[in-house]
N, C-alpha and C. Protein backbone atom coordinates (compact mmCIF):
# COMPACT_ATOMS: atom_id res chain seq x y z
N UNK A 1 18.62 4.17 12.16
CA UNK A 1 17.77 4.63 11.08
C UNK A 1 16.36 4.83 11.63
N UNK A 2 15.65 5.95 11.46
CA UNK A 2 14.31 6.29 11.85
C UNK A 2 13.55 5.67 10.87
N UNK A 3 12.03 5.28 11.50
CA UNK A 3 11.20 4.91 10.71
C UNK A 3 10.74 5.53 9.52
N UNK A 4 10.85 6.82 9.60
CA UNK A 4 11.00 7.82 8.44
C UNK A 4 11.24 7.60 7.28
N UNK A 5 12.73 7.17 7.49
CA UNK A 5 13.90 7.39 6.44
C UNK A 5 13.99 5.93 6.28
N UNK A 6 13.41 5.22 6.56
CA UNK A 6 13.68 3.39 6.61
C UNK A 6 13.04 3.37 4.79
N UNK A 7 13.34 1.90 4.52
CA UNK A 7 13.13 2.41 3.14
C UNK A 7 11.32 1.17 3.43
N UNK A 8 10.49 1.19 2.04
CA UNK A 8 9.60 0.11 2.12
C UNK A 8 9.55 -0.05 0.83
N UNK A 9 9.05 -1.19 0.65
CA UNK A 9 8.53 -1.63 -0.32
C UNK A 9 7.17 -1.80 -0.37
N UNK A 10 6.25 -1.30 -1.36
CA UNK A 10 5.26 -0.90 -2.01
C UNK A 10 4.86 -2.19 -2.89
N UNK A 11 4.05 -3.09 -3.05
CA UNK A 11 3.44 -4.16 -3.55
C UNK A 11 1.90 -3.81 -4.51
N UNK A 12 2.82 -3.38 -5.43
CA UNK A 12 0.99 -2.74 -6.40
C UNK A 12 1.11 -3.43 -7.69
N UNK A 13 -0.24 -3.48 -8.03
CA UNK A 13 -0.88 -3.54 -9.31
C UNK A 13 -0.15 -2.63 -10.75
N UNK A 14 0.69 -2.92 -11.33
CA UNK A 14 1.09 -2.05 -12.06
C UNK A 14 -0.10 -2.24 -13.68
N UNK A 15 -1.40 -2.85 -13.38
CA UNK A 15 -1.81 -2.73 -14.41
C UNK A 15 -3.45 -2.46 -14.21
N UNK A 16 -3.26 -2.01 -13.37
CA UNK A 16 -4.44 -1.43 -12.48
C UNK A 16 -4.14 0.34 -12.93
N UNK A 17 -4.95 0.99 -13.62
CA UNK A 17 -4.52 2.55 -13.71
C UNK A 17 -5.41 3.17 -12.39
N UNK A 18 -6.32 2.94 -11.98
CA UNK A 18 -6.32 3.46 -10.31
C UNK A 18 -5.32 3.81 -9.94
N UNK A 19 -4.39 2.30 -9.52
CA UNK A 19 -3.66 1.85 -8.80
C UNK A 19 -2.26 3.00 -8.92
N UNK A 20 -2.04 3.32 -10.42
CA UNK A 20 -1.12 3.66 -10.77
C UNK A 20 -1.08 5.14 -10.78
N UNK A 21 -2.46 5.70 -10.94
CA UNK A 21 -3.31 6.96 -10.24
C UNK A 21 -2.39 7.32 -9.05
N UNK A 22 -2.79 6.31 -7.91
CA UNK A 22 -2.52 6.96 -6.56
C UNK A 22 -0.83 6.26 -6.29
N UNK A 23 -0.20 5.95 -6.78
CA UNK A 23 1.15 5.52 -6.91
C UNK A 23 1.67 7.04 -7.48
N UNK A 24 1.25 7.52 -8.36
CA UNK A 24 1.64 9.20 -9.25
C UNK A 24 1.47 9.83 -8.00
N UNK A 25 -0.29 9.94 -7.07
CA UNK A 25 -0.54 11.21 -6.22
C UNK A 25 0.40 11.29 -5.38
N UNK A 26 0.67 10.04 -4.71
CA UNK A 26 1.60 9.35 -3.27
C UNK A 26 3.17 10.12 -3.92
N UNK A 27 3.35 9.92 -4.73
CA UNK A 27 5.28 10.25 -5.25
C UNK A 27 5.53 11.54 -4.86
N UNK A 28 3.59 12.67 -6.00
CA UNK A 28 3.70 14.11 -5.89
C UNK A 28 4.03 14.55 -4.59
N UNK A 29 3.11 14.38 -3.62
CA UNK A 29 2.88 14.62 -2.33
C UNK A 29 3.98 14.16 -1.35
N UNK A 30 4.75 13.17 -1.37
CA UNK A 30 6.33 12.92 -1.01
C UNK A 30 7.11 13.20 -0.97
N UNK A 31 6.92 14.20 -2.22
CA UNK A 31 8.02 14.72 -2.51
C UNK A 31 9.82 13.44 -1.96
N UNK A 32 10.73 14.06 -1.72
CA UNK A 32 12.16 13.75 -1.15
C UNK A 32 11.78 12.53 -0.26
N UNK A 33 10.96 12.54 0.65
CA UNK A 33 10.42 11.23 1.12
C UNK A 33 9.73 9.94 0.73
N UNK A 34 9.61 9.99 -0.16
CA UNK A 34 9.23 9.40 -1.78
C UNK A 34 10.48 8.94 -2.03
N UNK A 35 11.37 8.79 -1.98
CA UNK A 35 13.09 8.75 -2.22
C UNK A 35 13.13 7.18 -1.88
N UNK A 36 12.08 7.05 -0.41
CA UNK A 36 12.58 5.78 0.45
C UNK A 36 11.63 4.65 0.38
N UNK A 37 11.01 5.03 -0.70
CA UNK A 37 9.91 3.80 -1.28
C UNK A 37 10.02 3.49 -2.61
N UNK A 38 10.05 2.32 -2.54
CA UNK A 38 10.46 1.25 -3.95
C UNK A 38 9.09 0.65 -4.18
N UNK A 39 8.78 0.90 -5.57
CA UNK A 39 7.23 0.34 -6.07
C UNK A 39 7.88 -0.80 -6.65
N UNK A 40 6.96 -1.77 -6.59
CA UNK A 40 7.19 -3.39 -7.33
C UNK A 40 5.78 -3.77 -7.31
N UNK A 41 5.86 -3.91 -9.46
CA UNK A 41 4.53 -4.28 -9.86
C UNK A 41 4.61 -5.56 -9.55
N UNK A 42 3.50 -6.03 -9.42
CA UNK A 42 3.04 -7.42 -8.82
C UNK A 42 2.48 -8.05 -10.45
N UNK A 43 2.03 -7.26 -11.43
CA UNK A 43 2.34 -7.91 -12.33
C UNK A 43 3.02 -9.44 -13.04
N UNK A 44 2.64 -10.53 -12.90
CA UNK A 44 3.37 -11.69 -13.61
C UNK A 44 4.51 -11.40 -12.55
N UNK A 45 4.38 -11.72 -11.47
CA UNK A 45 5.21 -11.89 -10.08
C UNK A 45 4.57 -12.72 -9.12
N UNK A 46 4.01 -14.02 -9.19
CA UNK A 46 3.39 -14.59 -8.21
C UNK A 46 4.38 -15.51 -7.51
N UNK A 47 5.75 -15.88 -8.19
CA UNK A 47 6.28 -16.98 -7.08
C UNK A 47 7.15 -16.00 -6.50
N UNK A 48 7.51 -15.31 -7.12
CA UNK A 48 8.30 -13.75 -6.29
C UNK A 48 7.42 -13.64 -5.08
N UNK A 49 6.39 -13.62 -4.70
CA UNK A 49 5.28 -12.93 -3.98
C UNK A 49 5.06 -14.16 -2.86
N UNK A 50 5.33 -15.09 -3.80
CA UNK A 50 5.06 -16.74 -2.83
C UNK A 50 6.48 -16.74 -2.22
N UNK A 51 7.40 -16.50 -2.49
CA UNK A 51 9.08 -16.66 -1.91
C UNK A 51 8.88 -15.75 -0.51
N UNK A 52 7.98 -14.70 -1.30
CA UNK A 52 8.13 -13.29 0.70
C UNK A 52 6.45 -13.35 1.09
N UNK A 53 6.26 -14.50 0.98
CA UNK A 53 5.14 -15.16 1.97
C UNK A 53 3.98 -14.35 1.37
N UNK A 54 3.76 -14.12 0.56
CA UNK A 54 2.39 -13.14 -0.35
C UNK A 54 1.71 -14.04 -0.68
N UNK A 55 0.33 -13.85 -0.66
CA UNK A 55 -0.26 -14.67 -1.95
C UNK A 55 -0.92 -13.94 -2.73
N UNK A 56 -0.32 -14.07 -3.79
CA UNK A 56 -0.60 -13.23 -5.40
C UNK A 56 -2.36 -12.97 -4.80
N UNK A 57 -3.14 -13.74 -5.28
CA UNK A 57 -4.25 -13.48 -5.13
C UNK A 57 -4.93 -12.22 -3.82
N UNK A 58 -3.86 -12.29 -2.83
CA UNK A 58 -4.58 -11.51 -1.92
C UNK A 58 -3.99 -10.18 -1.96
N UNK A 59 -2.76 -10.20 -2.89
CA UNK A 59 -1.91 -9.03 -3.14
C UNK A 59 -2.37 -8.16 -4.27
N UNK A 60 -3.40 -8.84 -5.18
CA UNK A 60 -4.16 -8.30 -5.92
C UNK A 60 -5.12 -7.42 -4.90
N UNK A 61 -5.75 -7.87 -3.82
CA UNK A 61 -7.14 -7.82 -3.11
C UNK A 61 -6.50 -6.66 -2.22
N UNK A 62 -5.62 -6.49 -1.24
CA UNK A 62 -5.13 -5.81 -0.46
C UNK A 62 -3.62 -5.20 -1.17
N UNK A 63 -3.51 -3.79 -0.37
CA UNK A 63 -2.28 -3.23 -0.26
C UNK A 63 -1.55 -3.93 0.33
N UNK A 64 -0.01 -4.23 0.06
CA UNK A 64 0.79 -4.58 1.05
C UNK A 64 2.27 -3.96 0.75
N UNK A 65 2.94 -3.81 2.04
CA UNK A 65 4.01 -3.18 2.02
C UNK A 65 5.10 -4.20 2.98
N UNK A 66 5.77 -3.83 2.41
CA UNK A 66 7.12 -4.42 3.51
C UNK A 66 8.20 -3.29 4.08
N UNK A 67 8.37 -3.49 5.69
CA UNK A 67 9.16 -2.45 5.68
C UNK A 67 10.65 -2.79 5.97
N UNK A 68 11.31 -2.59 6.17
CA UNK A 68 12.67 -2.54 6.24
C UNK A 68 13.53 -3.32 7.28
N UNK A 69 12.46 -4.30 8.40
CA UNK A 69 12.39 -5.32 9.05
C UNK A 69 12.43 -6.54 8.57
N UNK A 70 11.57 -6.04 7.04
CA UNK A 70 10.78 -7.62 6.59
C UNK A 70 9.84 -7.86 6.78
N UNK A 71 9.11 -7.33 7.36
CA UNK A 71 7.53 -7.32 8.15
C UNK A 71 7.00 -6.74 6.86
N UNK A 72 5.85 -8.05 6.37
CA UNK A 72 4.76 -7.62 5.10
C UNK A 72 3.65 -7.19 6.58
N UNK A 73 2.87 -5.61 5.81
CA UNK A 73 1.74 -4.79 6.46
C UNK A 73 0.80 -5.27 5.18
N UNK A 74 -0.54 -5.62 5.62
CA UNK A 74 -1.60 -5.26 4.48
C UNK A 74 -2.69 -4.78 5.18
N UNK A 75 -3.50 -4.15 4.07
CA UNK A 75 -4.94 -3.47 4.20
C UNK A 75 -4.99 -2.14 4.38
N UNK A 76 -5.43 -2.03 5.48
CA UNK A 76 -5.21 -0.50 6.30
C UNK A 76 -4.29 -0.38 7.21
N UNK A 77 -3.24 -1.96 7.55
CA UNK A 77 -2.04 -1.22 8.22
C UNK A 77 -0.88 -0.64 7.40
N UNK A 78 -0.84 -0.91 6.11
CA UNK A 78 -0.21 -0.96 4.91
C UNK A 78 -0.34 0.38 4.23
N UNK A 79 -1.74 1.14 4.44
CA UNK A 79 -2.04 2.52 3.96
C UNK A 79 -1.16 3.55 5.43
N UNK A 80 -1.62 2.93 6.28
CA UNK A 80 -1.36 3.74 7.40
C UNK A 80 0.16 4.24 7.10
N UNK A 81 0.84 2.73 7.22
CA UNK A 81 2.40 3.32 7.60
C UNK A 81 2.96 4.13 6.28
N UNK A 82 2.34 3.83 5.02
CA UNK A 82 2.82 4.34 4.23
C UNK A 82 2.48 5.98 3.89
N UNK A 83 1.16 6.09 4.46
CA UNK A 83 0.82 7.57 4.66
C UNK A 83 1.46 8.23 5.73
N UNK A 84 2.06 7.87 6.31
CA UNK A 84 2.46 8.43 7.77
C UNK A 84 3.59 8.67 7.81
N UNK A 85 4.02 8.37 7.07
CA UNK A 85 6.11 8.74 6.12
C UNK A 85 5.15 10.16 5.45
N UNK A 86 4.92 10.97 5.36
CA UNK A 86 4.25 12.24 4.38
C UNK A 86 3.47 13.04 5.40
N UNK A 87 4.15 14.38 5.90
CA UNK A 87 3.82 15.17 6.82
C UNK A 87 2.36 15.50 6.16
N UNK A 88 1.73 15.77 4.90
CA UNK A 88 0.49 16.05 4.21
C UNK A 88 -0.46 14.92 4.47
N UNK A 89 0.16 13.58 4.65
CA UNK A 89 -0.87 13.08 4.82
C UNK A 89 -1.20 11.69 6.03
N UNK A 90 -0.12 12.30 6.96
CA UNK A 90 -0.36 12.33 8.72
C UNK A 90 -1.97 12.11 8.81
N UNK A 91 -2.28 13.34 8.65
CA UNK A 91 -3.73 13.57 9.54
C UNK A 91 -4.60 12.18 8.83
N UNK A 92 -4.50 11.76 7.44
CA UNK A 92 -5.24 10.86 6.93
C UNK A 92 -5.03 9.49 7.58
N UNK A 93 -3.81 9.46 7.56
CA UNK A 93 -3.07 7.88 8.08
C UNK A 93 -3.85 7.84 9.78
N UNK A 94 -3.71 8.75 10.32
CA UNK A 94 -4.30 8.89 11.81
C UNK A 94 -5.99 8.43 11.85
N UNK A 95 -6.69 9.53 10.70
CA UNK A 95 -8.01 9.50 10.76
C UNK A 95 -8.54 7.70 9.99
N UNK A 96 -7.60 7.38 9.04
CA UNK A 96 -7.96 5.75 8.48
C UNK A 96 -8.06 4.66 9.84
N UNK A 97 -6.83 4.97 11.05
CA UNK A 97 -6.73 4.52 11.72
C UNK A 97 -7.73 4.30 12.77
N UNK A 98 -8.66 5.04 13.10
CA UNK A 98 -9.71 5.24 13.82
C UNK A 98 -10.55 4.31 13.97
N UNK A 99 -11.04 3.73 15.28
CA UNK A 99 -11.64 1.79 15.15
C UNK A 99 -13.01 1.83 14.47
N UNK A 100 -13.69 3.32 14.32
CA UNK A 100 -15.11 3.15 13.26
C UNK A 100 -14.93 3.41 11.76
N UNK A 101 -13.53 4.48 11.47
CA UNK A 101 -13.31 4.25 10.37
C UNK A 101 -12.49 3.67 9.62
N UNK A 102 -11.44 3.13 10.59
CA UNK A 102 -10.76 1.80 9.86
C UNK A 102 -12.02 0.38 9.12
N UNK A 103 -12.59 -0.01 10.01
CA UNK A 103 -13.47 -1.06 9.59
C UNK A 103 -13.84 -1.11 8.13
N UNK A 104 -15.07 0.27 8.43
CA UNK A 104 -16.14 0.58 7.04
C UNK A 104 -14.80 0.88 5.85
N UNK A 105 -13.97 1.73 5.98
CA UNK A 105 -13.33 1.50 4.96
C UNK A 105 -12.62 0.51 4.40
N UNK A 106 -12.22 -0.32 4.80
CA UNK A 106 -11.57 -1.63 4.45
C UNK A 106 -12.74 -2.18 3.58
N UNK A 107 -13.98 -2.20 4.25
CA UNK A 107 -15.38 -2.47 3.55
C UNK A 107 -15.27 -2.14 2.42
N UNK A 108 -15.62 -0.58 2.18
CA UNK A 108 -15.56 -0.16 1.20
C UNK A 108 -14.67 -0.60 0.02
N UNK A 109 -13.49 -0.58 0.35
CA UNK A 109 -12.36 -0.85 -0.63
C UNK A 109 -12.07 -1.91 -1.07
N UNK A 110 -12.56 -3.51 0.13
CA UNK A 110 -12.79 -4.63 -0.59
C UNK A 110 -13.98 -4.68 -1.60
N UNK A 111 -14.80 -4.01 -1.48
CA UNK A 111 -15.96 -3.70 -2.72
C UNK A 111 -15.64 -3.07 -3.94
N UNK A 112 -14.71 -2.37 -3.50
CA UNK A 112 -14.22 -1.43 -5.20
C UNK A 112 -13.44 -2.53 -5.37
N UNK A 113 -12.14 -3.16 -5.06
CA UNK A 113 -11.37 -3.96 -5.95
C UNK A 113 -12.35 -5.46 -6.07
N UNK A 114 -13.47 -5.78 -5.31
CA UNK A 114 -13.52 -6.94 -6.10
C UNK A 114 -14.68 -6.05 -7.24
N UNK A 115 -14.90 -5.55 -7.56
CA UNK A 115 -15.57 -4.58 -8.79
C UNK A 115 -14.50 -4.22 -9.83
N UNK A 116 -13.70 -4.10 -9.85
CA UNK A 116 -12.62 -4.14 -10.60
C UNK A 116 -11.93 -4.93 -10.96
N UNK A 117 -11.74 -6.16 -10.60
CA UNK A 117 -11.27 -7.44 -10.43
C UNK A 117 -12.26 -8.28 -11.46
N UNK A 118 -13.51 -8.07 -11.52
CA UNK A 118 -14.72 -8.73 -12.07
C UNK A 118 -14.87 -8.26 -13.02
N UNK A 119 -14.20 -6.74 -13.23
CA UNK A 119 -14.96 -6.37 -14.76
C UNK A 119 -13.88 -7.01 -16.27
């Protein structure tokens, strides 16, 4: 099985409408490759999350994915692999990856969710 076609699991906020925003854009843009990702709201799921080594709290804070190893990804390795299954959005997963703009964005994005988290 190629990494491609491997399936993952997706660890989101299902009560987050951002969240649920870019869960809609990610499906559009997937199209058929979209097929091999399973969303699971984290919603009133914390010992679920504690059983596959999560902690609710940081699964709120970060993306995390699991792929088809078992291997939980979070942050920006978690955007990466999941953008990188989507020929459209390759070039993004590549450019997130980048050692000046991986950093600042992680920055950034721990600032929007704890802003959202607080309100």
């Amino acid at each position: 099985m190629t990494t491609s076609a491997s399936k993952l699991v997706v660890f989101y906020d299902g009560s987050c409408s951002a969240c649920i925003k870019d869960r809609r854009w990610y499906e559009k843009l997937a199209g058929r490759t979209g097929e091999s990702v399973e969303w699971l709201d984290i919603t009133g799921r914390d010992e679920e999350l504690r059983r596959q080594g999560i902690d609710p709290d940081k699964a709120l804070r970060e993306l995390h994915v699991k792929d088809d190893q078992g291997r939980v990804h979070r942050e920006m390795d978690a955007y990466i692999l999941l953008m990188s299954r989507v020929p459209a959005l390759k070039p993004l997963a590549w450019l997130i990856g980048l050692p000046v703009i991986r950093p600042a964005l992680a920055w950034l994005y721990h600032r929007w969710v704890a802003k959202r988290l607080s309100s």
